[in-house]
Protein backbone atom coordinates (compact mmCIF):
# COMPACT_ATOMS: atom_id res chain seq x y z
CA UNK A 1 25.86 35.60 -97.84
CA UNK A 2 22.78 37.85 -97.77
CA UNK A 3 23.21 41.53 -97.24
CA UNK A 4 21.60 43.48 -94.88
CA UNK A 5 19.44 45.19 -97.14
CA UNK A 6 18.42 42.42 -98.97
CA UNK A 7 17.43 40.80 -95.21
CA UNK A 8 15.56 44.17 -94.44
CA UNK A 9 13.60 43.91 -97.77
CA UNK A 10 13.29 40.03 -97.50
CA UNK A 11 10.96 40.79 -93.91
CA UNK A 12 9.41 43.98 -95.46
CA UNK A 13 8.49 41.92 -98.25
CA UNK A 14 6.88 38.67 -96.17
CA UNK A 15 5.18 41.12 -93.78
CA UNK A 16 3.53 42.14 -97.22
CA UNK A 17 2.88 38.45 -98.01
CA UNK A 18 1.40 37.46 -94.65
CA UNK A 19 -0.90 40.88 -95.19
CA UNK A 20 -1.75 39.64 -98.51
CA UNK A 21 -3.33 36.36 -97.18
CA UNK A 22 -6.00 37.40 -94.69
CA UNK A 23 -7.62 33.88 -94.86
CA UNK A 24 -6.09 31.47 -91.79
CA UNK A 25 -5.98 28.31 -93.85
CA UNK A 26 -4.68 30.08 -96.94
CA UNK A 27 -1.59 31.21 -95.09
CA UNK A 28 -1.34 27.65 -93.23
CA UNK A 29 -1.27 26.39 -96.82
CA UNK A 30 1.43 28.59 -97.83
CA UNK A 31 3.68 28.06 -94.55
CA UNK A 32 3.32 24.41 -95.35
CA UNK A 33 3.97 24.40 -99.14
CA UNK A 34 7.16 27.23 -98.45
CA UNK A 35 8.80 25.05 -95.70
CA UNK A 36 8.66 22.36 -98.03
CA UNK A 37 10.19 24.49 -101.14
CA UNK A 38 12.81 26.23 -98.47
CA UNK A 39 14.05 22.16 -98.13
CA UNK A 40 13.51 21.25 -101.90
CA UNK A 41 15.53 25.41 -102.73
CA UNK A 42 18.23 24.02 -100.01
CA UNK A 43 18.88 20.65 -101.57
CA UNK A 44 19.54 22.07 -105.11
CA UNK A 45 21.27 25.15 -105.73
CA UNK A 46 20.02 25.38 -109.79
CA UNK A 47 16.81 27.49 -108.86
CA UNK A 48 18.67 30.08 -106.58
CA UNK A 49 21.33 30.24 -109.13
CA UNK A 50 18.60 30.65 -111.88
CA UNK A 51 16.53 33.71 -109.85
CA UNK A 52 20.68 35.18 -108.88
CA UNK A 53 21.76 34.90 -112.57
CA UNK A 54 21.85 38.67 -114.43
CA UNK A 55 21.73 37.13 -118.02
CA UNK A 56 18.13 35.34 -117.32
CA UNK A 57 15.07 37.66 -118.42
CA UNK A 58 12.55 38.37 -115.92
CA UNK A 59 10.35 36.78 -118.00
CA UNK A 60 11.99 33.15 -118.00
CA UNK A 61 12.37 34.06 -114.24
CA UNK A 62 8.92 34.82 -113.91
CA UNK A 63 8.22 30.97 -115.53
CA UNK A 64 10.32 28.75 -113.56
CA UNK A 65 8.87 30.72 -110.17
CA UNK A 66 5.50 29.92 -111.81
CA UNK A 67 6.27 26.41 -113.12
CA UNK A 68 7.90 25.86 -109.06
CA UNK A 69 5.00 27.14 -107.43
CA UNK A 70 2.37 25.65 -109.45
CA UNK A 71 3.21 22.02 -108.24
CA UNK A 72 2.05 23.71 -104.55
CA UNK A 73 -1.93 23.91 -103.95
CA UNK A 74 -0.99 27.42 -103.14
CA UNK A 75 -3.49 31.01 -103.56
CA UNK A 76 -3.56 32.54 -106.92
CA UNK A 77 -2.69 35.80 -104.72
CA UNK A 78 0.83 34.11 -104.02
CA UNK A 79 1.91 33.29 -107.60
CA UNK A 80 1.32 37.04 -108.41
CA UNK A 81 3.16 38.66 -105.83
CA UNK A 82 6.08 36.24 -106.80
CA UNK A 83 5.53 37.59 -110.60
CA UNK A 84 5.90 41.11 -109.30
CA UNK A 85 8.87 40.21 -107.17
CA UNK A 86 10.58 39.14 -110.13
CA UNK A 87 8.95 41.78 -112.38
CA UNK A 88 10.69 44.16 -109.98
CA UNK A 89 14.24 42.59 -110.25
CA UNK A 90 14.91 41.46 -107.21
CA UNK A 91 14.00 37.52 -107.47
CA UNK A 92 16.74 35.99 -106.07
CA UNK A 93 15.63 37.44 -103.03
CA UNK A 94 12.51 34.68 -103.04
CA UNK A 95 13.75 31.81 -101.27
CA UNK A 96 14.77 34.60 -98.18
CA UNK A 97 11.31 36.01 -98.63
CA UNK A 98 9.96 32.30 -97.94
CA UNK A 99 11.90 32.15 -94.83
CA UNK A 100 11.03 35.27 -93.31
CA UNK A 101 7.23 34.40 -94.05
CA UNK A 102 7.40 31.26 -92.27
CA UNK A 103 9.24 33.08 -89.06
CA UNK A 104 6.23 35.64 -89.23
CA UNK A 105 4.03 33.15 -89.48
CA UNK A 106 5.66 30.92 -86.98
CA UNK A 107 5.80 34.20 -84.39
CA UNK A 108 2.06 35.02 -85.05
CA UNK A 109 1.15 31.66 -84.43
CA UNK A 110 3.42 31.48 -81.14
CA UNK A 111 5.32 28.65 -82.38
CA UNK A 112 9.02 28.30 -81.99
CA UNK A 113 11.56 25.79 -83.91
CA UNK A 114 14.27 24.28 -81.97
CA UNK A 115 17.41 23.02 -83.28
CA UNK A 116 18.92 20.38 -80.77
CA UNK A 117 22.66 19.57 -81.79
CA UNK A 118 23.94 16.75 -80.28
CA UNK A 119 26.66 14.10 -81.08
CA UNK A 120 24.31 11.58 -82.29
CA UNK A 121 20.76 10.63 -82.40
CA UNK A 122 18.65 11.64 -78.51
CA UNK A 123 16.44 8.80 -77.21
CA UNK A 124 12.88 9.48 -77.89
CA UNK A 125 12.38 10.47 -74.40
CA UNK A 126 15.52 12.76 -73.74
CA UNK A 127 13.76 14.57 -76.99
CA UNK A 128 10.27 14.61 -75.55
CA UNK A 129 12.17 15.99 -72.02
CA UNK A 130 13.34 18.70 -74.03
CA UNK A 131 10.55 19.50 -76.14
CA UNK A 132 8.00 19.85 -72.65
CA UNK A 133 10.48 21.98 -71.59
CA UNK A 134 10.55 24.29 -73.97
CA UNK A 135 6.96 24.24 -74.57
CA UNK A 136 6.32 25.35 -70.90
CA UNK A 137 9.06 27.56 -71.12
CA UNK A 138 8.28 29.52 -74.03
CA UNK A 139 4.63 29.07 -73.91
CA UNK A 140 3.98 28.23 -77.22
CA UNK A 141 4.68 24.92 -80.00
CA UNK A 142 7.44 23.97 -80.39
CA UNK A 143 9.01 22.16 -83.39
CA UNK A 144 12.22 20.12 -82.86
CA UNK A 145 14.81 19.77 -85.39
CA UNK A 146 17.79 17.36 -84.69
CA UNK A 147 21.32 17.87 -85.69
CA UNK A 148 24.39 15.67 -85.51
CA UNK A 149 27.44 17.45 -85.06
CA UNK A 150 30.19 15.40 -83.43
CA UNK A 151 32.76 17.91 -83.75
CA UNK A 152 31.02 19.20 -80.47
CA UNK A 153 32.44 16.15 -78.23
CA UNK A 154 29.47 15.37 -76.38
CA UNK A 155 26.48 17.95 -74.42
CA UNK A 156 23.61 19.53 -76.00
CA UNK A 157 23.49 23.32 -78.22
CA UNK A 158 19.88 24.02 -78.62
CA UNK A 159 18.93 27.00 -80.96
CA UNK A 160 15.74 28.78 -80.40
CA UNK A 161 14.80 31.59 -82.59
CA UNK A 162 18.26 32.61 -82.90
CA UNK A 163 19.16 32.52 -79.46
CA UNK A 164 21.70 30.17 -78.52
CA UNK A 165 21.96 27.36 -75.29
CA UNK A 166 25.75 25.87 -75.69
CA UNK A 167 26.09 22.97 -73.29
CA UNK A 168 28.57 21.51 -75.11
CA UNK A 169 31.94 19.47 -73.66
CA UNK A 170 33.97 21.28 -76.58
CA UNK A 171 32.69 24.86 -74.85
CA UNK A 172 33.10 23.93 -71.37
CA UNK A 173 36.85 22.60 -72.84
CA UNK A 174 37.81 25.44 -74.65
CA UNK A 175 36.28 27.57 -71.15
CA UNK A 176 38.93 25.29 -69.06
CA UNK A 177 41.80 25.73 -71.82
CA UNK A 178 41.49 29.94 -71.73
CA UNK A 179 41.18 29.94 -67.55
CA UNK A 180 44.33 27.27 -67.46
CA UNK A 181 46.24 29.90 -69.97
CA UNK A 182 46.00 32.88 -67.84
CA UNK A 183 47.46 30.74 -64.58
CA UNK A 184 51.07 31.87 -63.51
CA UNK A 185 52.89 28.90 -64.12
């Protein structure tokens, strides 16, 4: 788990990154190569471990962020303020720095990700219902990201920039359990 100053740097740091590219399609070709590298980072924890690990130089560190990044059609700019990140010790903070860039980005572009939990897969047009919604809503794009989580019984939770909808049957049962507990029996 992240600490709060390594969050606080993390956005500090993107805002710099976002700054750095004042070219529209260069930073739409960095949001798209970093949301791809945030899955790829996710799905294998070897690179975080590698950027984390005290006993790796800065210089080998500096060579698998180049040899990472270099498979991305991404600015010269980029690979050079990752070299400096690491230069400066603190690369294990680069796959947090990718994720606040792409929720600057997102935010400057007014577009909002939505994480729809449900029990299983939503019909196509229960998603589409949802996604209109939200667009009018929040008056902005939205991107929809689907979850299945049947520990929550049945209902909806839909996440939107960290703000949280719960219309879930396990809330509305543990709701019914706490008012049935303070009852006189």
């Amino acid at each position: 788990m992240p600490m709060q100053h390594e969050i606080s740097q993390s956005k500090t740091i993107a805002f710099q990154l976002l700054d750095a590219i004042p070219i529209p399609k260069d930073q739409d070709v960095v949001f798209e190569s970093f949301s791809d590298l945030i899955q790829r980072i996710n799905e294998t924890a070897g690179f975080q471990q590698a950027l984390s690990n005290p006993l790796i130089s800065i210089a080998k560190k500096q060579d698998l962020i180049r040899a990472t990044l270099e498979k991305y059609t991404l600015p010269a700019s980029v690979l050079s303020f990752f070299a400096i990140v690491a230069e400066l010790g603190i690369a294990k903070l680069i796959p947090m720095i990718m994720t606040q860039f792409i929720d600057h980005y997102n935010v400057h572009h007014n577009r909002f990700t939505a994480e729809i939990t449900a029990t299983k897969p939503l019909p196509k047009k229960c998603l589409a219902d949802i996604h209109e919604t939200l667009k009018t809503h929040l008056k902005g794009d939205i991107v929809l990201k689907e979850k299945i989580d049947p520990d929550i019984l049945g209902g909806l939770i839909i996440k939107v920039n960290g703000k949280l909808f719960d219309a879930s049957l396990r809330r509305d049962l543990s709701f019914i359990t706490q008012s049935l507990k303070g009852m006189p029996t």
